[in-house]
Protein backbone atom coordinates (compact mmCIF):
# COMPACT_ATOMS: atom_id res chain seq x y z
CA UNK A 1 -8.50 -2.76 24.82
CA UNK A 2 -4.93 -2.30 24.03
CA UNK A 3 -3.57 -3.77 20.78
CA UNK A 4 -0.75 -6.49 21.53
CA UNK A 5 1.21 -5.64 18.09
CA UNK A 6 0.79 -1.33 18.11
CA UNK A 7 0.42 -1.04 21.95
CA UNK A 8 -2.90 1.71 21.32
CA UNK A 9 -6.70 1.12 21.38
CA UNK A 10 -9.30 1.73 18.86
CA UNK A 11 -10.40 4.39 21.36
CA UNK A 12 -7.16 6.06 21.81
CA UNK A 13 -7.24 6.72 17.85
CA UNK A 14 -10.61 6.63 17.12
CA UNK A 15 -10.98 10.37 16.63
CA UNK A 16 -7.37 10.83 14.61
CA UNK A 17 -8.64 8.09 12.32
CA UNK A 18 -11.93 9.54 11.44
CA UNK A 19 -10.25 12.66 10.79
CA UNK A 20 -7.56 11.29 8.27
CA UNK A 21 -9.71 8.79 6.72
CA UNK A 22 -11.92 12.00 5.93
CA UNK A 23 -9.19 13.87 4.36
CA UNK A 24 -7.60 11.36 2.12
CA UNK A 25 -10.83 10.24 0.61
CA UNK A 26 -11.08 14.04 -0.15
CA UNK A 27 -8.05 13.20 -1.89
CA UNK A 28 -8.61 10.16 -3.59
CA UNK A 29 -11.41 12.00 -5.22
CA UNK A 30 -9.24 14.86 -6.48
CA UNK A 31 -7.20 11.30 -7.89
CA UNK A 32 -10.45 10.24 -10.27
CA UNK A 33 -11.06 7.19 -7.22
CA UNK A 34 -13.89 6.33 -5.60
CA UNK A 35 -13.42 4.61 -2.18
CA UNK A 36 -16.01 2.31 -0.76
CA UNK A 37 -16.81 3.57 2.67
CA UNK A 38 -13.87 2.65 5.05
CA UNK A 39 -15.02 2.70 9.10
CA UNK A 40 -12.79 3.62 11.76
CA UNK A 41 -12.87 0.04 13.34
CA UNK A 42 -12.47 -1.39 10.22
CA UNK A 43 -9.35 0.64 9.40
CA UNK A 44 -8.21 -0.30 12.80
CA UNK A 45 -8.90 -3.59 12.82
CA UNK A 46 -6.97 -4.06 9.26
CA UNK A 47 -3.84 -2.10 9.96
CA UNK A 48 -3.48 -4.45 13.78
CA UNK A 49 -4.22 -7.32 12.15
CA UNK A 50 -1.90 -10.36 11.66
CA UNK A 51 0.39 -10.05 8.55
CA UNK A 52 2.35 -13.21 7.11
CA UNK A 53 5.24 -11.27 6.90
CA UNK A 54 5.49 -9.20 9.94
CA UNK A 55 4.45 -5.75 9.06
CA UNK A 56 7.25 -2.93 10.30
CA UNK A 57 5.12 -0.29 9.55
CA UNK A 58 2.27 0.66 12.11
CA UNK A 59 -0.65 2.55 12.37
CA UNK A 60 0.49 5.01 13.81
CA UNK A 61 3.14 5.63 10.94
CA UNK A 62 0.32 5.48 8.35
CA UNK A 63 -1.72 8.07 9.80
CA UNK A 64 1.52 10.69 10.43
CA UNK A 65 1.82 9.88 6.62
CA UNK A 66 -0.48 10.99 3.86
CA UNK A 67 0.93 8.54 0.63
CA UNK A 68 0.69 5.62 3.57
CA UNK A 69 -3.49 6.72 4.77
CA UNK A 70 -3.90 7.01 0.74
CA UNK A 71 -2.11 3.33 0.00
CA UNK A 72 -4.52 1.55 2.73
CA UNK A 73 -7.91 3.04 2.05
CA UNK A 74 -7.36 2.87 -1.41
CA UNK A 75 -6.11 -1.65 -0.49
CA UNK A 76 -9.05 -1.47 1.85
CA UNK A 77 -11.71 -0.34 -0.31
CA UNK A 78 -10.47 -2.68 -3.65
CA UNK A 79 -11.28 -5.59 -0.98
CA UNK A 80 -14.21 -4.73 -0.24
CA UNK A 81 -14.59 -3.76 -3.98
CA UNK A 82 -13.70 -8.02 -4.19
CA UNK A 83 -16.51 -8.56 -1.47
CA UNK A 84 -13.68 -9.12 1.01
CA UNK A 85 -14.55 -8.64 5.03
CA UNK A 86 -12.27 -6.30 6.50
CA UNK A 87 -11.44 -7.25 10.34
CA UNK A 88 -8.21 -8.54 12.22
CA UNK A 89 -7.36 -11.69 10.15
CA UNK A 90 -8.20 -10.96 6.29
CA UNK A 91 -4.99 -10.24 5.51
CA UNK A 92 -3.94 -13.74 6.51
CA UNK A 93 -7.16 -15.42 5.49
CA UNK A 94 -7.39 -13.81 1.82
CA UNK A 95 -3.63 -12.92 1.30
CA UNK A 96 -3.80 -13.16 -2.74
CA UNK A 97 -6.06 -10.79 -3.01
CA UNK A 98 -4.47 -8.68 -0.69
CA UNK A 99 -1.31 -8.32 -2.91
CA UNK A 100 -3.95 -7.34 -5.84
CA UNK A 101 -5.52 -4.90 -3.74
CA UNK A 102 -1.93 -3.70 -2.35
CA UNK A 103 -0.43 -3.32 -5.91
CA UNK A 104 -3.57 -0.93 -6.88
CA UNK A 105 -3.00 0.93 -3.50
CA UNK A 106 0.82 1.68 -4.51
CA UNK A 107 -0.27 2.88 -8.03
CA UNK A 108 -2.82 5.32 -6.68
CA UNK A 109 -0.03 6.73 -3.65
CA UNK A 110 2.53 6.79 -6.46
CA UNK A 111 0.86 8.86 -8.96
CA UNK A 112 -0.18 10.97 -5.97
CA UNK A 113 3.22 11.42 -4.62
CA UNK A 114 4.51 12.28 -8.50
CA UNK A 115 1.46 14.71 -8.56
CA UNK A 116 3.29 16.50 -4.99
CA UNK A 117 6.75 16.24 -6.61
CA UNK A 118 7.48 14.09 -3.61
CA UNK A 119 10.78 12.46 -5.54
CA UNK A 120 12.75 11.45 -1.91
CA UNK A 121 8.94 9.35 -1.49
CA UNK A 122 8.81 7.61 -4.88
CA UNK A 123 13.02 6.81 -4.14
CA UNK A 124 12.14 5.18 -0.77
CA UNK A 125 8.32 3.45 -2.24
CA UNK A 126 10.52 1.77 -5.77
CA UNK A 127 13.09 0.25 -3.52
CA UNK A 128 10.01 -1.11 -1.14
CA UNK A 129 8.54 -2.14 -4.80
CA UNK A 130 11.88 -4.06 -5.30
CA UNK A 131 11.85 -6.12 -2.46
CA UNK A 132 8.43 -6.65 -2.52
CA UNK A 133 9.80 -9.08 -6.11
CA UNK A 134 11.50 -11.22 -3.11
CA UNK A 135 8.42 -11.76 -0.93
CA UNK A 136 8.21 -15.28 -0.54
CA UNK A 137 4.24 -15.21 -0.34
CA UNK A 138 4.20 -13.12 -3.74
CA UNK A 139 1.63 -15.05 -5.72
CA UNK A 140 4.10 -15.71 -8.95
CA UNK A 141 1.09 -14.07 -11.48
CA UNK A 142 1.46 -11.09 -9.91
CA UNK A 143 5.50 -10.45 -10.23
CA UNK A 144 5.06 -8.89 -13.82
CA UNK A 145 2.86 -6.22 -11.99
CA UNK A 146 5.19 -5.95 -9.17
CA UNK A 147 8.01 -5.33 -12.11
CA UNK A 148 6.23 -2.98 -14.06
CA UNK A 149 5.13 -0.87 -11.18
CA UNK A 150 8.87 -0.41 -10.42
CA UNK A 151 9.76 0.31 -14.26
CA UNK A 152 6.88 3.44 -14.41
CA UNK A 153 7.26 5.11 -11.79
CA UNK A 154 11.38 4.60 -11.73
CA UNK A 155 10.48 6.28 -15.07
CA UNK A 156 8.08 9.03 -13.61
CA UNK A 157 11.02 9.79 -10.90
CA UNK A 158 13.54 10.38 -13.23
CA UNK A 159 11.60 12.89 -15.66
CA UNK A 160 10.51 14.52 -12.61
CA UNK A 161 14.03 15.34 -11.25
């Protein structure tokens, strides 16, 4: 079946994701993190789910991206870390924890990008990290992260120029 918001099936990309959720784990252990085990489906299933705020960015831009694969097994597996189900509708249904989980995703593809020397990355990932301060669903106790992942790693980008 044919996803309404992407326009592919979990068949159509069941292969591709197998394949890239295999190499960034590979990844994520070179990192120092252990990822719980992420399925296919359950990859799927979280990255066509419904979003309060109208995700732009789709599946099939995370997996054409390493930092973006990285960022959502790394959010996937701190949920489940939180005893979180991962299908269609946890982003909606458990959206606080989601911005934990998402905030720890962005540190790991951060430090991972700094480790490639990826600078044009970390430019375009701070200025996400700056609007993300204007999210209207931003649970307030989580702003002085939001803040202070934008101060390191604006810091990290400009020793590493």
């Amino acid at each position: 079946m044919t996803n309404s918001r992407t326009g592919v099936s979990y068949e159509a990309l069941s292969k591709r994701i197998n394949e890239k959720l295999r190499d960034a784990i590979k990844i994520l252990k070179g990192l120092g993190y252990e990822s719980q085990h992420v399925s296919p489906k359950e990859f799927y299933d979280y990255m066509t789910g419904e979003t309060p705020t109208g995700d732009t960015i789709t599946i099939i831009d995370v997996l054409g991206n390493d930092f973006l694969i990285i960022h959502e097994i790394v959010e996937i597996s701190e949920l489940k870390k939180m005893g979180i189900p991962i299908h269609r509708r946890t982003i909606m249904m458990f959206h606080p924890k989601v911005y934990e989980a998402h905030y720890t995703a962005t540190e790991y593809e951060l430090n991972y990008a700094l480790d490639k020397k990826d600078y044009d990355w970390l430019k375009v990932r701070i200025n996400h990290a700056k609007s993300w301060l204007e999210d209207d669903y931003l649970p307030q106790h989580l702003v002085p992260r939001c803040k202070a992942i934008v101060k390191r790693f604006s810091e990290g980008l400009l020793k590493g120029e």
